[in-house]
PDB file of N, CA and C in Angstrom:
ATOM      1  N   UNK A   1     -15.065   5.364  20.561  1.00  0.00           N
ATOM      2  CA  UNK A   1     -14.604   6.387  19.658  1.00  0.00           C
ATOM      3  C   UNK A   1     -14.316   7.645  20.461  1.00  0.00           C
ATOM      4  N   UNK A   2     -13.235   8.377  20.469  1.00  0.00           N
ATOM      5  CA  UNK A   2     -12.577   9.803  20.892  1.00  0.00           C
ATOM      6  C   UNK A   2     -13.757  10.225  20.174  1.00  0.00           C
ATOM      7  N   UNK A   3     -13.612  11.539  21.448  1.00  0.00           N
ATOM      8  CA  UNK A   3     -14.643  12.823  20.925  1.00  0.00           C
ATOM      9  C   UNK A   3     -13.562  13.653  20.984  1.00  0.00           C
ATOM     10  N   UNK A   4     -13.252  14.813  19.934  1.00  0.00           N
ATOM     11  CA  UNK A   4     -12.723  15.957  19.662  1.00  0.00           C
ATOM     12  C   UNK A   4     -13.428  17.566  20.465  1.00  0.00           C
ATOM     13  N   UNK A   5     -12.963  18.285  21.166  1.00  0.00           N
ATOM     14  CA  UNK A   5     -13.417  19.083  21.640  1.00  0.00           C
ATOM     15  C   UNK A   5     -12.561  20.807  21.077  1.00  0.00           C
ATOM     16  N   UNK A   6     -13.574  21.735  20.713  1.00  0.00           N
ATOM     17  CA  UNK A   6     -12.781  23.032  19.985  1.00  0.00           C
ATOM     18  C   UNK A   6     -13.710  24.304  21.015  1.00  0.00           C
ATOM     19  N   UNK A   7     -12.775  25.399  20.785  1.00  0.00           N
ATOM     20  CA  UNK A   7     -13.541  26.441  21.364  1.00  0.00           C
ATOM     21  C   UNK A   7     -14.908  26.316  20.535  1.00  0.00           C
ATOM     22  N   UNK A   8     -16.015  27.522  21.057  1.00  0.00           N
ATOM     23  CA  UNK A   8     -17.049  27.690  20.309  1.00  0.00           C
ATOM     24  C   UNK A   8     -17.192  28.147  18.939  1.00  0.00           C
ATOM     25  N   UNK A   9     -16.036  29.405  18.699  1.00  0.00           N
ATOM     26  CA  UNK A   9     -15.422  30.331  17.819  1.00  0.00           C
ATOM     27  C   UNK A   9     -15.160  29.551  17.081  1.00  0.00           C
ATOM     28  N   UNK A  10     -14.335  28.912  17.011  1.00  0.00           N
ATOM     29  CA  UNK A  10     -13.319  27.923  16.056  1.00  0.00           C
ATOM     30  C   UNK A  10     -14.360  26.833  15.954  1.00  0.00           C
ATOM     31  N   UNK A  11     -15.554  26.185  16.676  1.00  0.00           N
ATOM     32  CA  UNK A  11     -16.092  25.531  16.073  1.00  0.00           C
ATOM     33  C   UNK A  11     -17.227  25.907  15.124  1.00  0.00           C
ATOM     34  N   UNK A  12     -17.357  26.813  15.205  1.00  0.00           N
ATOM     35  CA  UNK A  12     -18.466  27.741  14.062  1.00  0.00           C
ATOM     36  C   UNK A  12     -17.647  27.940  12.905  1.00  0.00           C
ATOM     37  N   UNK A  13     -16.702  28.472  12.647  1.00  0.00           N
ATOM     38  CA  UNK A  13     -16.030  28.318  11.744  1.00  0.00           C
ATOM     39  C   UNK A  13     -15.605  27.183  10.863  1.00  0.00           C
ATOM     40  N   UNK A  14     -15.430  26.189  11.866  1.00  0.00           N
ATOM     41  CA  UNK A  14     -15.077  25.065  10.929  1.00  0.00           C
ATOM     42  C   UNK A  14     -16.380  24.375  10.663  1.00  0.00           C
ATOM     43  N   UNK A  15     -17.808  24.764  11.235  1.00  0.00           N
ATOM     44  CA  UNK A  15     -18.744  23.711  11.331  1.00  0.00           C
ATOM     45  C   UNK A  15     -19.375  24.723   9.386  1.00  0.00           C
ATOM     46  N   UNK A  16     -18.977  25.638   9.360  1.00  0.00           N
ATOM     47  CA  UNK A  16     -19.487  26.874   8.315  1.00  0.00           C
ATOM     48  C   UNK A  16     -18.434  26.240   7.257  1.00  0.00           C
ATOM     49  N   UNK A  17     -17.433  26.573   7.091  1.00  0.00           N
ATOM     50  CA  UNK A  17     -16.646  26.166   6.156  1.00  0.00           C
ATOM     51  C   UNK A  17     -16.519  24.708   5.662  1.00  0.00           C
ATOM     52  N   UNK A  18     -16.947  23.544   6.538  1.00  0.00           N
ATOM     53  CA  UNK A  18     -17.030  22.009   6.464  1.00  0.00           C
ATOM     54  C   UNK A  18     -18.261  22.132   5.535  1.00  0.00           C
ATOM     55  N   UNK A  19     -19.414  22.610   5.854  1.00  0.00           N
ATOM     56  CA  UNK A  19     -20.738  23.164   5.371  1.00  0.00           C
ATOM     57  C   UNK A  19     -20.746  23.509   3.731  1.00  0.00           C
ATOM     58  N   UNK A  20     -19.816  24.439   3.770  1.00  0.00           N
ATOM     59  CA  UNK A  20     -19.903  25.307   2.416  1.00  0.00           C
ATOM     60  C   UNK A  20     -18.920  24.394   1.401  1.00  0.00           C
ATOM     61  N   UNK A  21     -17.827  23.705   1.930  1.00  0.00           N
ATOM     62  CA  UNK A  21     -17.145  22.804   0.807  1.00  0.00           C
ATOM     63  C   UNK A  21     -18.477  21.506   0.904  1.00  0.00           C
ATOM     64  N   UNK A  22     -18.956  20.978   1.668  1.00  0.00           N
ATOM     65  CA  UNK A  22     -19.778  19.947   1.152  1.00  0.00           C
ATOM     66  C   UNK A  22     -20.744  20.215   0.194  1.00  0.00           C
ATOM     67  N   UNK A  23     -20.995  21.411   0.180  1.00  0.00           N
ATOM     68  CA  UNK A  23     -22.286  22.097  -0.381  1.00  0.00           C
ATOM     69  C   UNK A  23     -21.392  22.151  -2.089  1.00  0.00           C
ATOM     70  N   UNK A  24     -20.372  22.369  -2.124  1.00  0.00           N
ATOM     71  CA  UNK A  24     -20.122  22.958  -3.204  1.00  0.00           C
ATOM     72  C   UNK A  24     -19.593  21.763  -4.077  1.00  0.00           C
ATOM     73  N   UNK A  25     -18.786  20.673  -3.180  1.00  0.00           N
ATOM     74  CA  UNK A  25     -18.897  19.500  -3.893  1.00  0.00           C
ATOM     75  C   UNK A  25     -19.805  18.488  -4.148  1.00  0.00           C
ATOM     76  N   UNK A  26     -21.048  18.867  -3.503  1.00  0.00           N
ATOM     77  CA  UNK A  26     -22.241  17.558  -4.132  1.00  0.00           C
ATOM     78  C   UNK A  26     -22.326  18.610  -5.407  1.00  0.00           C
ATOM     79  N   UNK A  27     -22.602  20.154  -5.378  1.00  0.00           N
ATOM     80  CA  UNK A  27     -22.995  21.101  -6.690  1.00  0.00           C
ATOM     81  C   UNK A  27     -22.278  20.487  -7.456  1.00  0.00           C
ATOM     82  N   UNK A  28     -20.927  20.188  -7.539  1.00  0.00           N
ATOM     83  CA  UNK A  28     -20.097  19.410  -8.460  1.00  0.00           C
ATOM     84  C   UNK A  28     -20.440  18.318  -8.786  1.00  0.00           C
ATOM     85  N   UNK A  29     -20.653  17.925  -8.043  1.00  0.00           N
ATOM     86  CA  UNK A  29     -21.098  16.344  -8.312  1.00  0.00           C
ATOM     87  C   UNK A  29     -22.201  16.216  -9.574  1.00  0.00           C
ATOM     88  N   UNK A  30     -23.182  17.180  -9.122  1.00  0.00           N
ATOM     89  CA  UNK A  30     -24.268  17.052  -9.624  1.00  0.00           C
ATOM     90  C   UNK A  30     -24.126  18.061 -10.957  1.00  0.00           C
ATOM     91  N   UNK A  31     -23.195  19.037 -11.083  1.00  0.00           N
ATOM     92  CA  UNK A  31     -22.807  19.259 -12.742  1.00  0.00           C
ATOM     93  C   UNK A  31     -22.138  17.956 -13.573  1.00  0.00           C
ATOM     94  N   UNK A  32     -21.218  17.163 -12.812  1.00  0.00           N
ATOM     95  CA  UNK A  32     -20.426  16.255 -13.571  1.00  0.00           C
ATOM     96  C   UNK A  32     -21.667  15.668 -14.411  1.00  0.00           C
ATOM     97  N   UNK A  33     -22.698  14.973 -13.504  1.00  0.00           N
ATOM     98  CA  UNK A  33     -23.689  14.411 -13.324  1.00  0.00           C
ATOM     99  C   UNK A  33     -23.563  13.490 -12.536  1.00  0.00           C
ATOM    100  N   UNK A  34     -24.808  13.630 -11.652  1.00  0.00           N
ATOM    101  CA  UNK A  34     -25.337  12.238 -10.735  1.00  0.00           C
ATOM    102  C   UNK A  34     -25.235  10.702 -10.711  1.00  0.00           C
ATOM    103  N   UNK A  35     -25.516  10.581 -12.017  1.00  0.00           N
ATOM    104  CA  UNK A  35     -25.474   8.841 -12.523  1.00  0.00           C
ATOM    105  C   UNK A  35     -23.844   8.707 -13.045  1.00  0.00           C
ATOM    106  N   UNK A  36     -23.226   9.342 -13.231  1.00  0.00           N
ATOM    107  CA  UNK A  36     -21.657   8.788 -13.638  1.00  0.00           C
ATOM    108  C   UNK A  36     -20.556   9.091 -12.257  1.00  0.00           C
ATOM    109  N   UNK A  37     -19.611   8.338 -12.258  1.00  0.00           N
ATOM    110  CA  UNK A  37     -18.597   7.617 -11.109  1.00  0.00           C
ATOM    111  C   UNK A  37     -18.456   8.888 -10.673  1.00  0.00           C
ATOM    112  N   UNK A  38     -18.076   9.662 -11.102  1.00  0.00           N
ATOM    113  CA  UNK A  38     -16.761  10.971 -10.698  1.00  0.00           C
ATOM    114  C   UNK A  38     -18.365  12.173  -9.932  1.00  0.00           C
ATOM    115  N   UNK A  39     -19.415  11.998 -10.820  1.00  0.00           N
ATOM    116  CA  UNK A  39     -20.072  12.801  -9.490  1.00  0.00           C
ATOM    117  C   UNK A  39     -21.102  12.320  -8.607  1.00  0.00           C
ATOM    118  N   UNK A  40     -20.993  10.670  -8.733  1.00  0.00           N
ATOM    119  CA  UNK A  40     -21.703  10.440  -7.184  1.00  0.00           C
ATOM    120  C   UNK A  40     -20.180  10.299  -6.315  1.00  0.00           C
ATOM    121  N   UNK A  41     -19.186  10.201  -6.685  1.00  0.00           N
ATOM    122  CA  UNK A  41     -17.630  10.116  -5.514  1.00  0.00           C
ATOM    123  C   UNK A  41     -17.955  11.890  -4.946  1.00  0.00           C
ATOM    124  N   UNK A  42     -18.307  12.847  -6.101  1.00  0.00           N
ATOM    125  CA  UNK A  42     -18.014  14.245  -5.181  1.00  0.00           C
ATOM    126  C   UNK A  42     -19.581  14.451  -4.589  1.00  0.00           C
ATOM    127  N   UNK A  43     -20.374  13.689  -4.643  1.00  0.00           N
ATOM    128  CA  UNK A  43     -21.378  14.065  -4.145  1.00  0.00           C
ATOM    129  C   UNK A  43     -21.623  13.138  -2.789  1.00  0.00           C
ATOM    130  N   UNK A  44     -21.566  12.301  -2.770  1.00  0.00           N
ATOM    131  CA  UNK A  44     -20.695  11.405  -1.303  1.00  0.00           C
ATOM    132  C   UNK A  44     -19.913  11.943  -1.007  1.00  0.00           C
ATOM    133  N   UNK A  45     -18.595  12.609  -1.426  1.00  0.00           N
ATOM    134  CA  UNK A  45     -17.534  13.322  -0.526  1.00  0.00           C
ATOM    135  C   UNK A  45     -18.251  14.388   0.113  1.00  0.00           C
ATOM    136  N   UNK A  46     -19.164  15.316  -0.362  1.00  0.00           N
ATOM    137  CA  UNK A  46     -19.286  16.525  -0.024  1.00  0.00           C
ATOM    138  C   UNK A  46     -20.385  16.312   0.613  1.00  0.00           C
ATOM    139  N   UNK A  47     -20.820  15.042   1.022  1.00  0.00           N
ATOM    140  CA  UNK A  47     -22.054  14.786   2.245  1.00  0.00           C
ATOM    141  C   UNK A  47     -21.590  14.663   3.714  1.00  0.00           C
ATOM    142  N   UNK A  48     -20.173  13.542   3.497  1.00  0.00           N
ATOM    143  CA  UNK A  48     -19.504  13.735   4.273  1.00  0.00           C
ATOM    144  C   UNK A  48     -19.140  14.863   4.795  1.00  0.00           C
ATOM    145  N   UNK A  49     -18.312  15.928   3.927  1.00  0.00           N
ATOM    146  CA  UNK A  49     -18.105  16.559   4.710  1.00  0.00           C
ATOM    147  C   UNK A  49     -18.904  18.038   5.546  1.00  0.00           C
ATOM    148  N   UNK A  50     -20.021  17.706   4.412  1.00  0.00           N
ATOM    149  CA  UNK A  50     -21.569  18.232   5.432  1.00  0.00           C
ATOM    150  C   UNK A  50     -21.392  17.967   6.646  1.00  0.00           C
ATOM    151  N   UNK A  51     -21.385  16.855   7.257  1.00  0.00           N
ATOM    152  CA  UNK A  51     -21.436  16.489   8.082  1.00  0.00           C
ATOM    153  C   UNK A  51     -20.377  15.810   9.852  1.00  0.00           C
ATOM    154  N   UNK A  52     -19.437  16.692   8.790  1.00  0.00           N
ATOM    155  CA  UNK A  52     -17.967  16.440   9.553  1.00  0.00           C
ATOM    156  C   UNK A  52     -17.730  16.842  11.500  1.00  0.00           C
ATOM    157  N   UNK A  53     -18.865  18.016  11.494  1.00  0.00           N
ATOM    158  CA  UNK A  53     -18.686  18.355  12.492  1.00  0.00           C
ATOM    159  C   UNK A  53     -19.411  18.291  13.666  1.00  0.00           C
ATOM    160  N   UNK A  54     -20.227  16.555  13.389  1.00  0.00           N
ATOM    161  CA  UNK A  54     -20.945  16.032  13.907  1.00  0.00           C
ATOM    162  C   UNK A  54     -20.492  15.227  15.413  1.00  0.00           C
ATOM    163  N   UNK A  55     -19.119  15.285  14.826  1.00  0.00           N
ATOM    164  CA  UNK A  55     -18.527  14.269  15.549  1.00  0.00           C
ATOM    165  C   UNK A  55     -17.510  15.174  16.727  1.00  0.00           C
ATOM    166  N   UNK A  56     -17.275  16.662  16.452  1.00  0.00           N
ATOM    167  CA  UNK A  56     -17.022  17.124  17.161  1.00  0.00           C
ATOM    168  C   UNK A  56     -17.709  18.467  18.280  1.00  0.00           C
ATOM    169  N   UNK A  57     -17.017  18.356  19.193  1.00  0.00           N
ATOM    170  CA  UNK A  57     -18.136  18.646  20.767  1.00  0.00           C
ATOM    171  C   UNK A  57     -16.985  20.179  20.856  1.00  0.00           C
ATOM    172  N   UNK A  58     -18.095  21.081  21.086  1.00  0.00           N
ATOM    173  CA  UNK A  58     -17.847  22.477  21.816  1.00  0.00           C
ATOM    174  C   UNK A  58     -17.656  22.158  23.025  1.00  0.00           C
ATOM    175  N   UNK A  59     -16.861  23.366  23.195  1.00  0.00           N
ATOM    176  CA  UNK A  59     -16.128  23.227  24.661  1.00  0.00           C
ATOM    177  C   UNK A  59     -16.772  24.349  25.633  1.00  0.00           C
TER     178      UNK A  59
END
């Protein structure tokens, strides 16, 4: 698997903003509610993208 490499700057930013939409779509998720389709999909999406910037390496 490629590793992605970003300045430090630009990776704080995107590691903050990846952060704050995951955060805000599990919150969604979990208004839709938890046990029905549409908010465990945004609450899995927004874990993912918790975690998006796992995969990419500061330079």
């Amino acid at each position: 698997m490629s590793s992605r490499e970003l300045p430090a700057a630009q990776y704080r930013r995107l590691d903050r903003a990846s952060k704050l939409v995951g955060l805000a779509l599990v919150a969604g998720g979990l208004a839709v509610g938890g046990d029905t389709a549409a908010g465990f999909a945004l609450a899995t999406t927004g874990a993912a993208f918790g975690v998006l910037t796992v995969f990419i390496e500061q330079s």
